[in-house]
N, C-alpha and C. Protein backbone atom coordinates (compact mmCIF):
# COMPACT_ATOMS: atom_id res chain seq x y z
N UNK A 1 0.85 -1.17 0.00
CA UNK A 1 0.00 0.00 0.00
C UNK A 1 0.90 1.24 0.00
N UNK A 2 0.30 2.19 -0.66
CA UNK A 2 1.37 3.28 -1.05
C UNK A 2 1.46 4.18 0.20
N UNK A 3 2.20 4.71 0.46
CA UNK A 3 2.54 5.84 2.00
C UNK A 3 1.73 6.68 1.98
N UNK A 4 1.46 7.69 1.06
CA UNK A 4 0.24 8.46 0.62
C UNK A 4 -1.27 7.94 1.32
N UNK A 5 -0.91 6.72 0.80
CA UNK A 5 -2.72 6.07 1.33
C UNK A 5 -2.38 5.86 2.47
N UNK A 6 -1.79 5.37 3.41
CA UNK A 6 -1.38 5.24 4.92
C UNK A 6 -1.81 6.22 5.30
N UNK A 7 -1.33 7.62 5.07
CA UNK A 7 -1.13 8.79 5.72
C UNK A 7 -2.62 9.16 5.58
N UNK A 8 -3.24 9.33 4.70
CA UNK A 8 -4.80 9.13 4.67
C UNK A 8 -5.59 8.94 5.77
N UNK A 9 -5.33 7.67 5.84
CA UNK A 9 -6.30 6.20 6.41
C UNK A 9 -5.70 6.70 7.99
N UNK A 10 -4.24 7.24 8.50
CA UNK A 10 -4.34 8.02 9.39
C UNK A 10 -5.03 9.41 10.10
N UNK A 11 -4.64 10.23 8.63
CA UNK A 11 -5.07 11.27 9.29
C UNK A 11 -6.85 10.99 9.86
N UNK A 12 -7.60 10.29 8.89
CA UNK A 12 -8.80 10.18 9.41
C UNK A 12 -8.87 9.47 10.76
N UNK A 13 -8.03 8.71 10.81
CA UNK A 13 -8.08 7.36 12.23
C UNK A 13 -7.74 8.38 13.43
N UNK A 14 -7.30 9.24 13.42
CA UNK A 14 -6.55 10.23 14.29
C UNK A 14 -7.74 11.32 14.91
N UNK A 15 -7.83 11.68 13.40
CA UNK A 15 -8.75 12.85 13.72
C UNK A 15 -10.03 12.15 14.11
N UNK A 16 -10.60 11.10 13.87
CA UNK A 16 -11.59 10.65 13.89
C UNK A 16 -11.61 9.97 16.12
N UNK A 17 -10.60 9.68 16.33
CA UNK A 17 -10.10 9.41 17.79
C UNK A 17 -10.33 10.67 18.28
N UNK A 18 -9.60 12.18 17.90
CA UNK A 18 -9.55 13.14 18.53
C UNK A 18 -11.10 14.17 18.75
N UNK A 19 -12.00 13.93 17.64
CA UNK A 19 -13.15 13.98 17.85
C UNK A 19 -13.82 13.23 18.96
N UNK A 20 -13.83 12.03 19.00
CA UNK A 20 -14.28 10.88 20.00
C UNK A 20 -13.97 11.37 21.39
N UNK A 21 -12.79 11.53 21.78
CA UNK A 21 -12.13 11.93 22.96
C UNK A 21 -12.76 13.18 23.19
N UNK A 22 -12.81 14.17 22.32
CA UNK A 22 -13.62 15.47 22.85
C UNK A 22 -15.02 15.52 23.06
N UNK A 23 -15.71 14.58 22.21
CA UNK A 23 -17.21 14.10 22.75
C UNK A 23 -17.15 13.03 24.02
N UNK A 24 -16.16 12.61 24.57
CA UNK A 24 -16.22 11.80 26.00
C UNK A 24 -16.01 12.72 27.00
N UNK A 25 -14.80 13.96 26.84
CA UNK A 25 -14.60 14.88 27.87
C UNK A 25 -15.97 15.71 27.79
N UNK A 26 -16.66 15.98 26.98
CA UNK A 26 -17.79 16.64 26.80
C UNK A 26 -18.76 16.22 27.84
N UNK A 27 -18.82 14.77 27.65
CA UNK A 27 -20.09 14.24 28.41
C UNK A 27 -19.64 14.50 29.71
N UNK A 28 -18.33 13.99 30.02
CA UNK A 28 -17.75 14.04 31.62
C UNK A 28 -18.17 15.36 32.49
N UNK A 29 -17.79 16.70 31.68
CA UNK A 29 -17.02 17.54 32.28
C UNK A 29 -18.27 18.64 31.74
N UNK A 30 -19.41 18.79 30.77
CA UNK A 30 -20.60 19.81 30.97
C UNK A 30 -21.54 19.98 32.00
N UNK A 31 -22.11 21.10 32.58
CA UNK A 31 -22.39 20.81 33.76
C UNK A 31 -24.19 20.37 33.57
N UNK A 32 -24.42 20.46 33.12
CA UNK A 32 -26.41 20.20 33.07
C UNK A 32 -26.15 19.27 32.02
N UNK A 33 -27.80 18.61 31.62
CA UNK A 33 -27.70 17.55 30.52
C UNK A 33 -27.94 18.40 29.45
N UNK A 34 -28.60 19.46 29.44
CA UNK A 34 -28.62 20.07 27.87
C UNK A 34 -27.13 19.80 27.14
N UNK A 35 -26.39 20.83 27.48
CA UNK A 35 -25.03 20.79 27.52
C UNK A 35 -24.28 18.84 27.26
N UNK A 36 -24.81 18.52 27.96
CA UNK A 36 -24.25 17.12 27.91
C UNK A 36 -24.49 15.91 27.02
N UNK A 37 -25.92 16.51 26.40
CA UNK A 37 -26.05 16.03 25.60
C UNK A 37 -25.69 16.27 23.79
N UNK A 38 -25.22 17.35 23.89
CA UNK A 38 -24.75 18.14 22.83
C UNK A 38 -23.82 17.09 22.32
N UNK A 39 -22.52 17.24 23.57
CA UNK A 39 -21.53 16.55 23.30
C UNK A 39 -20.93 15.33 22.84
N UNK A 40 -21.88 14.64 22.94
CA UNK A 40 -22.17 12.93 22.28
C UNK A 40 -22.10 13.00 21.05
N UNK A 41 -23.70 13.72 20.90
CA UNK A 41 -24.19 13.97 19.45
C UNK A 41 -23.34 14.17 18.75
N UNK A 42 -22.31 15.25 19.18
CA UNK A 42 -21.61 16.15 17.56
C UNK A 42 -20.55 15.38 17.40
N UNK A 43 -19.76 14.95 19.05
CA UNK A 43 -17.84 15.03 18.62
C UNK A 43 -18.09 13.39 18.34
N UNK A 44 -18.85 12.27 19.07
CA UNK A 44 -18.45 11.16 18.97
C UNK A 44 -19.39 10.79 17.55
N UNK A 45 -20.43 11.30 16.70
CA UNK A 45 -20.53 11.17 15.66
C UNK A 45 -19.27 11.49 14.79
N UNK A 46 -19.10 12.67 14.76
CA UNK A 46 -17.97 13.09 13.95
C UNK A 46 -16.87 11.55 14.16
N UNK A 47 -16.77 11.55 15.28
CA UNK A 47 -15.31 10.68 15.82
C UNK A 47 -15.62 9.13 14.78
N UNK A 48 -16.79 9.01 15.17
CA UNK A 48 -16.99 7.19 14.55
C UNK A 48 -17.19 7.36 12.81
N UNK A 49 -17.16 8.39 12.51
CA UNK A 49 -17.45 8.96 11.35
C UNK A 49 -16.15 8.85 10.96
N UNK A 50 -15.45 10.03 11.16
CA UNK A 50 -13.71 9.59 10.83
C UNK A 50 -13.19 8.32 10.69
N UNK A 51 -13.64 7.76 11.70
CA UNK A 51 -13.09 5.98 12.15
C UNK A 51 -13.43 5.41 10.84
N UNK A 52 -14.80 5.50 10.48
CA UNK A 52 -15.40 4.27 9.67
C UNK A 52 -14.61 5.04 8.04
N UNK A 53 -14.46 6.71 7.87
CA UNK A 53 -14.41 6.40 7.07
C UNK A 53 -12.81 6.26 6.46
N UNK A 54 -11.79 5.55 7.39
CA UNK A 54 -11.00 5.53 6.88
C UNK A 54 -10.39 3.87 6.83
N UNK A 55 -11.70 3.33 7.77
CA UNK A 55 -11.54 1.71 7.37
C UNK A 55 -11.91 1.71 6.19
N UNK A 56 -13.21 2.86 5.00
CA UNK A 56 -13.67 2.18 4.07
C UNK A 56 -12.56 2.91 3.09
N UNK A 57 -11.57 3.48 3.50
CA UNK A 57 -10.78 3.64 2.42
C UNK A 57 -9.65 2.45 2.50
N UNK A 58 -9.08 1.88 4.08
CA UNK A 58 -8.33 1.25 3.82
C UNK A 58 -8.78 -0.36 3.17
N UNK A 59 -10.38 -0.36 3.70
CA UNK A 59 -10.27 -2.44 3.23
C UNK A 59 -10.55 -1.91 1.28
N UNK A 60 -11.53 -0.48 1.20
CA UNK A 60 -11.74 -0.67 -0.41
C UNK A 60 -9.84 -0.50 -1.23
N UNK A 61 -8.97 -0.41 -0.79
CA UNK A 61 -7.60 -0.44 -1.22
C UNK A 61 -7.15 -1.64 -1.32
N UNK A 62 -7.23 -2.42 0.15
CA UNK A 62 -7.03 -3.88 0.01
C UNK A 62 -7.45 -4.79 -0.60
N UNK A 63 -9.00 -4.91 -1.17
CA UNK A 63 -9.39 -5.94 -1.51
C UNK A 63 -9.76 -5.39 -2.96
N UNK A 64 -9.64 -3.97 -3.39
CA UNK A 64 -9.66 -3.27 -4.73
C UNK A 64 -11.94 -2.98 -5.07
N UNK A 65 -12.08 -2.81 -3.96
CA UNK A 65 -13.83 -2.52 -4.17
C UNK A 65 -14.24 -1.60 -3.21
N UNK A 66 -15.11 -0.82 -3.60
CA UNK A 66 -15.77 -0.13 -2.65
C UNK A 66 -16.34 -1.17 -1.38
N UNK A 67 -15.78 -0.65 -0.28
CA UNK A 67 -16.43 -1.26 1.34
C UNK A 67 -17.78 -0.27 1.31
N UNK A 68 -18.82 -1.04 0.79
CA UNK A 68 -20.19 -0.80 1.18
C UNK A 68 -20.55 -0.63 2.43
N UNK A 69 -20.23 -1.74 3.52
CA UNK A 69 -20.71 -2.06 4.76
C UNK A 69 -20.53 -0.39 5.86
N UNK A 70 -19.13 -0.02 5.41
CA UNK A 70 -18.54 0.85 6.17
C UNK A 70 -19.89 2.25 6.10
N UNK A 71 -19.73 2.63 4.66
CA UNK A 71 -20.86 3.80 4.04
C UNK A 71 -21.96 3.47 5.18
N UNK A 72 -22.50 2.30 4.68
CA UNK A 72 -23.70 1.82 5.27
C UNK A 72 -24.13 2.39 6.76
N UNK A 73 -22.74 2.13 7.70
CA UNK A 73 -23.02 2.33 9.08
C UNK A 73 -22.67 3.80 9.07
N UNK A 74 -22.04 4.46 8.30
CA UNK A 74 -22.04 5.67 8.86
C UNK A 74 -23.16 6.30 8.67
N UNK A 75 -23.80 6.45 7.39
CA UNK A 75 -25.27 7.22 6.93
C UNK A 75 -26.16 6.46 8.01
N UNK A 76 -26.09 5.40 8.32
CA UNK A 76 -27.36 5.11 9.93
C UNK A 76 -27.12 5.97 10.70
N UNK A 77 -25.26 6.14 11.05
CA UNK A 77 -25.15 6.65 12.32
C UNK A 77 -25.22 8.18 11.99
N UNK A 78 -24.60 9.04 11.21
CA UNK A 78 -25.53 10.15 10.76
C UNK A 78 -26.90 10.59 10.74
N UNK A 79 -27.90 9.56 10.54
CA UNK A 79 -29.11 9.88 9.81
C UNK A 79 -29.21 9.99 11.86
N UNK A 80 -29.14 8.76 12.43
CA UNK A 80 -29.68 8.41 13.71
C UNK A 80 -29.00 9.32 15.19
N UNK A 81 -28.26 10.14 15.16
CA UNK A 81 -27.26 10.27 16.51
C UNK A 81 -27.84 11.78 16.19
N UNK A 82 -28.08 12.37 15.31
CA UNK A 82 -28.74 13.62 15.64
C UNK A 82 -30.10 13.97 16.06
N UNK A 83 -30.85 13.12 15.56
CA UNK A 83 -32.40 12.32 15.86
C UNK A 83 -32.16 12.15 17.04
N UNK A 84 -31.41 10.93 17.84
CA UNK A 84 -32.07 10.61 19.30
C UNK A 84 -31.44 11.58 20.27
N UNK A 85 -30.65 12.61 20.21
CA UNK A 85 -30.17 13.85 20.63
C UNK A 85 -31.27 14.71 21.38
N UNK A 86 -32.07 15.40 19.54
CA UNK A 86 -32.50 16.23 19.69
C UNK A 86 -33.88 15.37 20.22
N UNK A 87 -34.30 14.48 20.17
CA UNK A 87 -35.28 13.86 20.92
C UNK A 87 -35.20 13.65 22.79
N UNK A 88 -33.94 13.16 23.17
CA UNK A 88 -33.87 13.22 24.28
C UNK A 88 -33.80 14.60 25.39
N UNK A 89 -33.33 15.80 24.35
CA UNK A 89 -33.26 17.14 24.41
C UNK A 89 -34.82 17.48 24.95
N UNK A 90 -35.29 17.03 23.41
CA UNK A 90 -37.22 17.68 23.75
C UNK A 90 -38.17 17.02 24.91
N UNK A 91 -37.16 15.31 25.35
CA UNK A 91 -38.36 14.70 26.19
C UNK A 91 -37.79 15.48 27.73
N UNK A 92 -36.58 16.13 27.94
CA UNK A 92 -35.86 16.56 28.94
C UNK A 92 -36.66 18.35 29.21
N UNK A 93 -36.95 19.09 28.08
CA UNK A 93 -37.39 19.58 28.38
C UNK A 93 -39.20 19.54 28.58
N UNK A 94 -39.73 18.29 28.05
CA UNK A 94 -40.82 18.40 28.81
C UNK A 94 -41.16 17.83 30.03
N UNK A 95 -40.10 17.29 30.59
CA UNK A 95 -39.95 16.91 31.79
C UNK A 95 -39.35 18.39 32.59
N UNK A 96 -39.08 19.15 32.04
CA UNK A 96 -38.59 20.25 32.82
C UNK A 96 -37.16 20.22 33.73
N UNK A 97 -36.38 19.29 33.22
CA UNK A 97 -35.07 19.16 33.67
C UNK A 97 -34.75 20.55 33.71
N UNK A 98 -33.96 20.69 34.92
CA UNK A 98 -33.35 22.17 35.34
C UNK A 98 -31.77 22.02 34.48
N UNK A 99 -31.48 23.59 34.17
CA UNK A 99 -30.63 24.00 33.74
C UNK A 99 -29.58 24.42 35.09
N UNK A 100 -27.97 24.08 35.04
CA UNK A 100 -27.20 24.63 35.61
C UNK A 100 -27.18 26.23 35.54
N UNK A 101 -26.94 26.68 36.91
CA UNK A 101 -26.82 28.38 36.99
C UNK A 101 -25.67 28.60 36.08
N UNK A 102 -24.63 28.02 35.36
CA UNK A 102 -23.74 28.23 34.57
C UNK A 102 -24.19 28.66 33.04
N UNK A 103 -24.98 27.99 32.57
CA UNK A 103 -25.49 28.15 31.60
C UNK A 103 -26.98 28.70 30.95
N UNK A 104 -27.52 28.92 32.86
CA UNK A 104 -28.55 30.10 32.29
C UNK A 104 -28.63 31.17 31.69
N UNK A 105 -29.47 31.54 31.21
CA UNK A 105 -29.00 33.41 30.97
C UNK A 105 -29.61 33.12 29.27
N UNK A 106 -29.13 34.28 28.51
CA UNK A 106 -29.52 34.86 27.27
C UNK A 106 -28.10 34.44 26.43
N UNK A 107 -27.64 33.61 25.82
CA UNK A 107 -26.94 33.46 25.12
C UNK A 107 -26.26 34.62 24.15
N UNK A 108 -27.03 35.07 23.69
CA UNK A 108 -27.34 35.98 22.43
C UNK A 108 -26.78 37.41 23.12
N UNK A 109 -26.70 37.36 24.21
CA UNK A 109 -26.51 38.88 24.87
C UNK A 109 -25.17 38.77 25.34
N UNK A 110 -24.83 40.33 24.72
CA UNK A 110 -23.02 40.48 25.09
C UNK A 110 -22.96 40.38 26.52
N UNK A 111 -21.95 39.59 27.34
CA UNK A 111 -21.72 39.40 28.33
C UNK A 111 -21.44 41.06 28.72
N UNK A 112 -20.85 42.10 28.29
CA UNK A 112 -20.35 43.27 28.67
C UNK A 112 -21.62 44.26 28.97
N UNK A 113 -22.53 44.01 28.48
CA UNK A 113 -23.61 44.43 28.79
C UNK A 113 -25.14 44.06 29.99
N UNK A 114 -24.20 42.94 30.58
CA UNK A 114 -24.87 42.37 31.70
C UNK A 114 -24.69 42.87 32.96
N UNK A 115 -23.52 44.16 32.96
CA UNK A 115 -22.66 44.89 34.18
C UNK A 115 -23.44 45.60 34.24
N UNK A 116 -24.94 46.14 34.89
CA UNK A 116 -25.76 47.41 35.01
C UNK A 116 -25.34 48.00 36.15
């Protein structure tokens, strides 16, 4: 296999880990579940995303065919990890899960303008 394609099939394996790892510190370390649930959703999609798609570059190199299987699981896990997110999001707020005093407030509003 040519070095070129290695370096590939890394950079995704890498980046695809370093996503993962920032959606695990995410979950650990946000303080409410809004927040905590964010973090799953985005970095460890992204992360298994990277992963898969640099197995389907390395087995479609090896065996000379597109790895179907690989595609396959990622468009589930795409189509599906933003879905049960924003679902667990909406059943949390109709349960009325409380928000951390950290992250209350107005987003949208310049912090510099909160000094009255």
């Amino acid at each position: 296999m040519p070095l070129w394609i290695e370096a590939i099939i890394a950079f995704f394996l890498i980046g695809g880990a370093l996503f993962a790892l920032a959606g695990s510190i995410g979950l650990a370390r946000f303080p409410d579940f809004y927040t905590r649930v964010h973090a799953p959703t985005m970095g460890l999609t992204l992360g298994v995303g990277g992963t898969l798609i640099g197995s389907v570059i390395y087995f479609s190199v090896t065996k000379g065919t597109l790895s179907i299987h690989e595609l396959m699981i990622s468009m589930f896990l795409f189509i599906t990890a933003p879905v049960s997110g924003h679902m667990m999001a909406k059943a949390a707020m109709h349960l009325q899960v409380k928000r951390s005093p950290a992250t209350k407030g107005e987003p949208w509003r310049n912090l510099d303008n909160d000094k009255h």
